[in-house]
Protein backbone atom coordinates (compact mmCIF):
# COMPACT_ATOMS: atom_id res chain seq x y z
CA UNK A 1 3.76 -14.89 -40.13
CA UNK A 2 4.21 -16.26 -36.90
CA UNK A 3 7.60 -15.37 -36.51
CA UNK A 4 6.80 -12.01 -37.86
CA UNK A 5 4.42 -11.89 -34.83
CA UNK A 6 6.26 -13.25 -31.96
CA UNK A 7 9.79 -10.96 -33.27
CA UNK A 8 7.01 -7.90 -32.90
CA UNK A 9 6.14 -8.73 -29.40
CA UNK A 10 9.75 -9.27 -28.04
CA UNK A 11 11.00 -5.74 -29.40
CA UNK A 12 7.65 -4.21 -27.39
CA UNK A 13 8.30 -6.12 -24.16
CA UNK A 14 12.67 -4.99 -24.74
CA UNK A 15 11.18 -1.51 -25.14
CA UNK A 16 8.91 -1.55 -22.04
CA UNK A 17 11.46 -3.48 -19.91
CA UNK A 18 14.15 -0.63 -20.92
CA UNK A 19 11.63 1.79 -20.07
CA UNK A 20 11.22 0.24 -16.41
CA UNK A 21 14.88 -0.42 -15.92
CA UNK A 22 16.37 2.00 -17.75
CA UNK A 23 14.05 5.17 -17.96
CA UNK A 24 14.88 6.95 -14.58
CA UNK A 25 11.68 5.85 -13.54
CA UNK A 26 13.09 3.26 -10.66
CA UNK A 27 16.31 4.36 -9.50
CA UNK A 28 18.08 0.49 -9.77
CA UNK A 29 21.24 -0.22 -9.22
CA UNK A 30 22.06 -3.35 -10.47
CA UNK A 31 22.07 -7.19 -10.53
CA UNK A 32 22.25 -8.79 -7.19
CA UNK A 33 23.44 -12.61 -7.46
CA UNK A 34 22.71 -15.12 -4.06
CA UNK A 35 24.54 -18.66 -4.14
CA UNK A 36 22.25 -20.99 -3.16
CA UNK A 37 24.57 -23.59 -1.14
CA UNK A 38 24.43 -21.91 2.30
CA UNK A 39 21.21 -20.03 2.15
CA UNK A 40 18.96 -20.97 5.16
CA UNK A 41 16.33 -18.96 7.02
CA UNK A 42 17.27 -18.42 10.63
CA UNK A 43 14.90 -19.44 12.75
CA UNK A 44 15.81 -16.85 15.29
CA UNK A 45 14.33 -14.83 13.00
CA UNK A 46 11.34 -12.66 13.65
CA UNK A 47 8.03 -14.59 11.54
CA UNK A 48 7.70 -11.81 8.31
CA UNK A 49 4.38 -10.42 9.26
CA UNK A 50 3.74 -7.84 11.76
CA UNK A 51 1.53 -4.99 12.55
CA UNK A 52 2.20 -1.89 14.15
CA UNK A 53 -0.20 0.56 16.12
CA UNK A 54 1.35 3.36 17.68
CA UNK A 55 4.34 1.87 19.74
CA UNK A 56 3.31 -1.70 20.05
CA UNK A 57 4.17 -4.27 17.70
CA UNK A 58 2.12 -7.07 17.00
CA UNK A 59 4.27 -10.39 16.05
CA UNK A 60 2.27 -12.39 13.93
CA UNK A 61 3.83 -15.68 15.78
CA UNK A 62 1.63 -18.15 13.43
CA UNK A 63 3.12 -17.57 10.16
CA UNK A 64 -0.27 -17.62 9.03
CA UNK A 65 0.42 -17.05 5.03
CA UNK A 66 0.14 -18.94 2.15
CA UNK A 67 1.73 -19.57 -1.03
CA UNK A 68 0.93 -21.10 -4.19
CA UNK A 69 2.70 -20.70 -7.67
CA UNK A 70 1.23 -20.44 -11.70
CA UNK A 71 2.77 -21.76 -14.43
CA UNK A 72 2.93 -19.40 -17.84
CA UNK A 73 1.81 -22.29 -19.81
CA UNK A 74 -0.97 -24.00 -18.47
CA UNK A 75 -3.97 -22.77 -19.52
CA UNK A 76 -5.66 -23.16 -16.16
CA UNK A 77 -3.24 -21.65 -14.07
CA UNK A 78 -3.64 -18.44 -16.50
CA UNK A 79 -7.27 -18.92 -16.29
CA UNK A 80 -6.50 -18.62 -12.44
CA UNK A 81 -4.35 -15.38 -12.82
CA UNK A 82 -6.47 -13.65 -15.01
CA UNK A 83 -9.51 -13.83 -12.47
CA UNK A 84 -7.73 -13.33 -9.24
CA UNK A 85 -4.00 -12.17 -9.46
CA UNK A 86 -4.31 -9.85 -12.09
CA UNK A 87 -7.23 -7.62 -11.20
CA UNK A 88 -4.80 -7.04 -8.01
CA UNK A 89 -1.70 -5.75 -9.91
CA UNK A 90 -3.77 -3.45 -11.54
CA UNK A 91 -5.41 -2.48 -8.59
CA UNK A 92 -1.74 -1.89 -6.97
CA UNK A 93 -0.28 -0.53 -10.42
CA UNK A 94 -2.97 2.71 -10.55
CA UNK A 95 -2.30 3.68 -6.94
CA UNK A 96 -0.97 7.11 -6.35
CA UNK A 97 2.30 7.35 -4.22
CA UNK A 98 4.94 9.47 -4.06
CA UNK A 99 7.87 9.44 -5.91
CA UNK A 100 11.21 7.75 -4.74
CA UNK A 101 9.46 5.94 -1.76
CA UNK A 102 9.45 2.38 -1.71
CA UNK A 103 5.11 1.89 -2.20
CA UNK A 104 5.96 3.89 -5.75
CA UNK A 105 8.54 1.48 -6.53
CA UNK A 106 5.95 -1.29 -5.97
CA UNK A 107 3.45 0.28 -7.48
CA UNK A 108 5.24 1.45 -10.50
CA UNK A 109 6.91 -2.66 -10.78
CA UNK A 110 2.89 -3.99 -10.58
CA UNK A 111 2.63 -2.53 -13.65
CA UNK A 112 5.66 -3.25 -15.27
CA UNK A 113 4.96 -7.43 -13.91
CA UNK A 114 1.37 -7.23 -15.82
CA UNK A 115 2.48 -6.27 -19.02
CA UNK A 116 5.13 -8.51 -19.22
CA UNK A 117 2.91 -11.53 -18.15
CA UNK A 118 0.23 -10.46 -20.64
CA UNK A 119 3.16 -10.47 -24.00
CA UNK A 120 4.98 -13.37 -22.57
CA UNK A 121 1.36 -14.90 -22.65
CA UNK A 122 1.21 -14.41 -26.03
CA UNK A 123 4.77 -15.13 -27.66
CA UNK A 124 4.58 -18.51 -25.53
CA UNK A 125 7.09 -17.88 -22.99
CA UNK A 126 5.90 -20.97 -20.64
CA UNK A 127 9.44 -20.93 -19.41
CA UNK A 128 8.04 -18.34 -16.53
CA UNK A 129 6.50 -18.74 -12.81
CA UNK A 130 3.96 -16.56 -11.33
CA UNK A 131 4.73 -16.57 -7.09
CA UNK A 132 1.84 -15.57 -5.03
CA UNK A 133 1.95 -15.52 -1.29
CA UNK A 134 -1.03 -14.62 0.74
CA UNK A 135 -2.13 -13.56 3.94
CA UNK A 136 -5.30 -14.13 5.92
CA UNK A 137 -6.34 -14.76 2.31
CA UNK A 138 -5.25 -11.29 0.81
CA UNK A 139 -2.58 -10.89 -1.53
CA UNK A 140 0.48 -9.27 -0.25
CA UNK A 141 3.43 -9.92 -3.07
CA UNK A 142 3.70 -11.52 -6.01
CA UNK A 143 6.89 -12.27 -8.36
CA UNK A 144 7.59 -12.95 -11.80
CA UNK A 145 10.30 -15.49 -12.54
CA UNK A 146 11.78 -18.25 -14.63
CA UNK A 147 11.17 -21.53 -13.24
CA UNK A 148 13.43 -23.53 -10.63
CA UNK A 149 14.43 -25.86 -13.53
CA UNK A 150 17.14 -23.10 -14.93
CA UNK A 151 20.17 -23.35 -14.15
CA UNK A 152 20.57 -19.67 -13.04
CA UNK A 153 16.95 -18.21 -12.96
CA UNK A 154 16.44 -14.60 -12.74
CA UNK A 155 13.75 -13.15 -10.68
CA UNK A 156 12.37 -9.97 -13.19
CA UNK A 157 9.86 -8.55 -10.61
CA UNK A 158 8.95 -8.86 -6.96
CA UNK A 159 6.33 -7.01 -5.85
CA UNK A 160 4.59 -6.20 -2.41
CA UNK A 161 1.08 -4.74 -1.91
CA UNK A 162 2.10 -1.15 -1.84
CA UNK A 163 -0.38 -0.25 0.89
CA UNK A 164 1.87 -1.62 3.66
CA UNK A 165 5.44 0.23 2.71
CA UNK A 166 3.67 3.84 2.79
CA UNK A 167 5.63 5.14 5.70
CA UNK A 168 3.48 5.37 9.09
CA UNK A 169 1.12 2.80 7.66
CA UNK A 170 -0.82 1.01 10.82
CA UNK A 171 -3.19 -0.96 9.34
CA UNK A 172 -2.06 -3.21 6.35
CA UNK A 173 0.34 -6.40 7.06
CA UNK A 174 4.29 -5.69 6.37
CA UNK A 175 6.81 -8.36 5.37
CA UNK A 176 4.63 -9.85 2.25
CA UNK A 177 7.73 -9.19 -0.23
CA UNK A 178 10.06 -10.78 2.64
CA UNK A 179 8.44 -13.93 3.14
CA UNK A 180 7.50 -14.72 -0.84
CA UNK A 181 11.54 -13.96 -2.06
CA UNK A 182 11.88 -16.77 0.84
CA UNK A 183 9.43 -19.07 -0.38
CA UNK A 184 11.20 -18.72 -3.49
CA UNK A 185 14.63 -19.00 -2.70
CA UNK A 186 13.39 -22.55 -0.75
CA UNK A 187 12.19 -23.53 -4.09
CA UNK A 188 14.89 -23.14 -6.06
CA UNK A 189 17.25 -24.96 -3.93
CA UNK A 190 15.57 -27.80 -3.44
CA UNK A 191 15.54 -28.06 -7.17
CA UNK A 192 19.38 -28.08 -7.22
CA UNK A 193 19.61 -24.19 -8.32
CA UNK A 194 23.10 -23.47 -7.35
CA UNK A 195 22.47 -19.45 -7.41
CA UNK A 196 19.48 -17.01 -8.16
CA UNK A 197 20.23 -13.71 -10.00
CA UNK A 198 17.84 -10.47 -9.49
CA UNK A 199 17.57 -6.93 -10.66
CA UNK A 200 17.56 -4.91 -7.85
CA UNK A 201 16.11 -1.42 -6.73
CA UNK A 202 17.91 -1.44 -3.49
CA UNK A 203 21.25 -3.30 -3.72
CA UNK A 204 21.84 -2.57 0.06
CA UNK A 205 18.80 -4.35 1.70
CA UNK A 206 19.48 -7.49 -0.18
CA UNK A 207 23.87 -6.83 0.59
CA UNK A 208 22.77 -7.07 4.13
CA UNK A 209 21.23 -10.34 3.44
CA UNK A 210 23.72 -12.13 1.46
CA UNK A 211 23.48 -11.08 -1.85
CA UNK A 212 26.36 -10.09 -3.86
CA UNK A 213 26.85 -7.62 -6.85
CA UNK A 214 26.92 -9.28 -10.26
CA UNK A 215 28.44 -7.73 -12.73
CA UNK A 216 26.91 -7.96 -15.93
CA UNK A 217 25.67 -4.42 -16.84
CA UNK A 218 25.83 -2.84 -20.15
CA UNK A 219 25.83 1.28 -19.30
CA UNK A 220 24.72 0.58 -16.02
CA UNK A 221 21.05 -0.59 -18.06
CA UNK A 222 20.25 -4.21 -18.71
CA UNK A 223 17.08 -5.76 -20.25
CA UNK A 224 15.73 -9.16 -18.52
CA UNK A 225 14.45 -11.45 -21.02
C-alpha cells in the first residue's frame, strides 16, 4: 500500500515539474553545469545588496545577511519551514506580475518550490536542503536542493523575493538570489562537490559567471527528480 502511495505521489510531482519546466510557462533554456575546483568569490566584488533611489546607489558595505539551511527530514527543521518559510513562498507565489519579466519568473518558481517540498515531504525524500538567506531579518531567496553530500547535486529552484526584480523598484533590497546561489556554491565545495548542475531560466546570466551548458535534455524538456 505504501508503495502504491509513494509511486502516486512521484507521477504528481513528474506531472507538476513538467508543467513548470516544460509547459511554456517559464521560458528555460536548459541545464547549466559549474565545476567546483576554481570557483571563488572575488572580493573585488561589489557586497550583493544594494538599494537604489533615484540616481544614487546605496552599497550595503556590511554584508549584513544571514543564512541558515533545513533539512527535508528532520522533523524540526520542517516544523521550522512550515511556520516561517512557507507562509513566505506563498505569499511570493500569489503575487501578480507581468508575464516574461524576471519577478513572474520568481513568483511563478515560489510556487512550483512549495509544492514540491510539500510531496517530497510526504514520499520521504530527506535527500533535499531547504537554503534560506535573509536580510535585516526578511527573507529575500530561498532554494531547493539536494544536499552537499551528492556527488553532483542539482539545484531544482532558486528563488528571490519577487518584490525587488520588478523593474524601477526603489524600495526592496536586490541581490538576495545572488548572495544565497553563493552561499551555496561555498557549501558544496567545501564538502568535496566537484560540480553543481542547475536548471536554468536564463542560461546567459549564469554563462557570464562561469557556468557552462550541460547537455542532457530530452526535447529540449527535462524533469528534476
Amino acid at each position: 500500500m505504501q508503495m502504491k502511495i509513494n509511486a502516486l505521489f512521484d507521477f504528481f510531482k513528474t506531472l507538476l515539474l513538467a508543467v513548470i519546466f516544460c509547459g511554456g510557462l517559464i521560458y528555460a533554456d536548459g541545464h547549466m553545469l559549474l565545476t567546483l575546483q576554481n570557483y571563488q568569490y572575488t572580493a573585488d566584488d561589489f557586497p550583493p545588496y544594494f538599494f537604489e533611489r533615484g540616481l544614487t546607489k546605496i552599497i550595503d558595505t556590511e554584508n549584513s545577511f544571514q543564512f541558515k539551511t533545513y533539512r527535508l527530514g528532520l522533523k524540526f527543521d520542517m516544523v521550522e519551514y512550515k511556520a516561517n518559510i512557507r507562509p513566505v513562498l506563498l505569499k511570493w507565489g500569489a503575487a501578480e506580475y507581468i508575464p516574461k519579466t524576471q519577478s513572474y519568473d520568481s513568483s511563478f518558481l515560489s510556487r512550483g518550490m512549495e509544492e514540491n517540498i510539500k510531496l517530497d515531504s510526504y514520499t520521504g525524500s530527506f535527500t533535499k536542503e531547504i537554503h534560506v538567506v535573509t536580510y535585516q531579518g526578511r527573507i529575500e531567496a530561498v532554494s531547493y536542493a539536494e544536499n552537499a553530500e551528492m556527488q553532483v547535486p542539482k539545484i531544482e529552484i532558486i528563488a528571490a523575493n519577487p518584490e525587488g526584480l520588478v523593474t524601477g523598484q526603489t524600495t526592496i533590497v536586490k541581490g538576495g538570489g545572488s548572495a544565497l546561489m553563493d552561499y551555496m556554491l561555498r557549501r558544496f565545495k567545501s564538502k568535496g562537490v566537484k560540480s553543481v548542475r542547475i536548471f536554468s531560466t536564463n542560461d546567459k546570466y549564469y554563462a557570464d559567471r562561469g557556468w557552462q551548458e550541460d547537455e542532457i535534455e530530452d526535447n529540449n524538456c527535462t524533469v528534476m527528480l
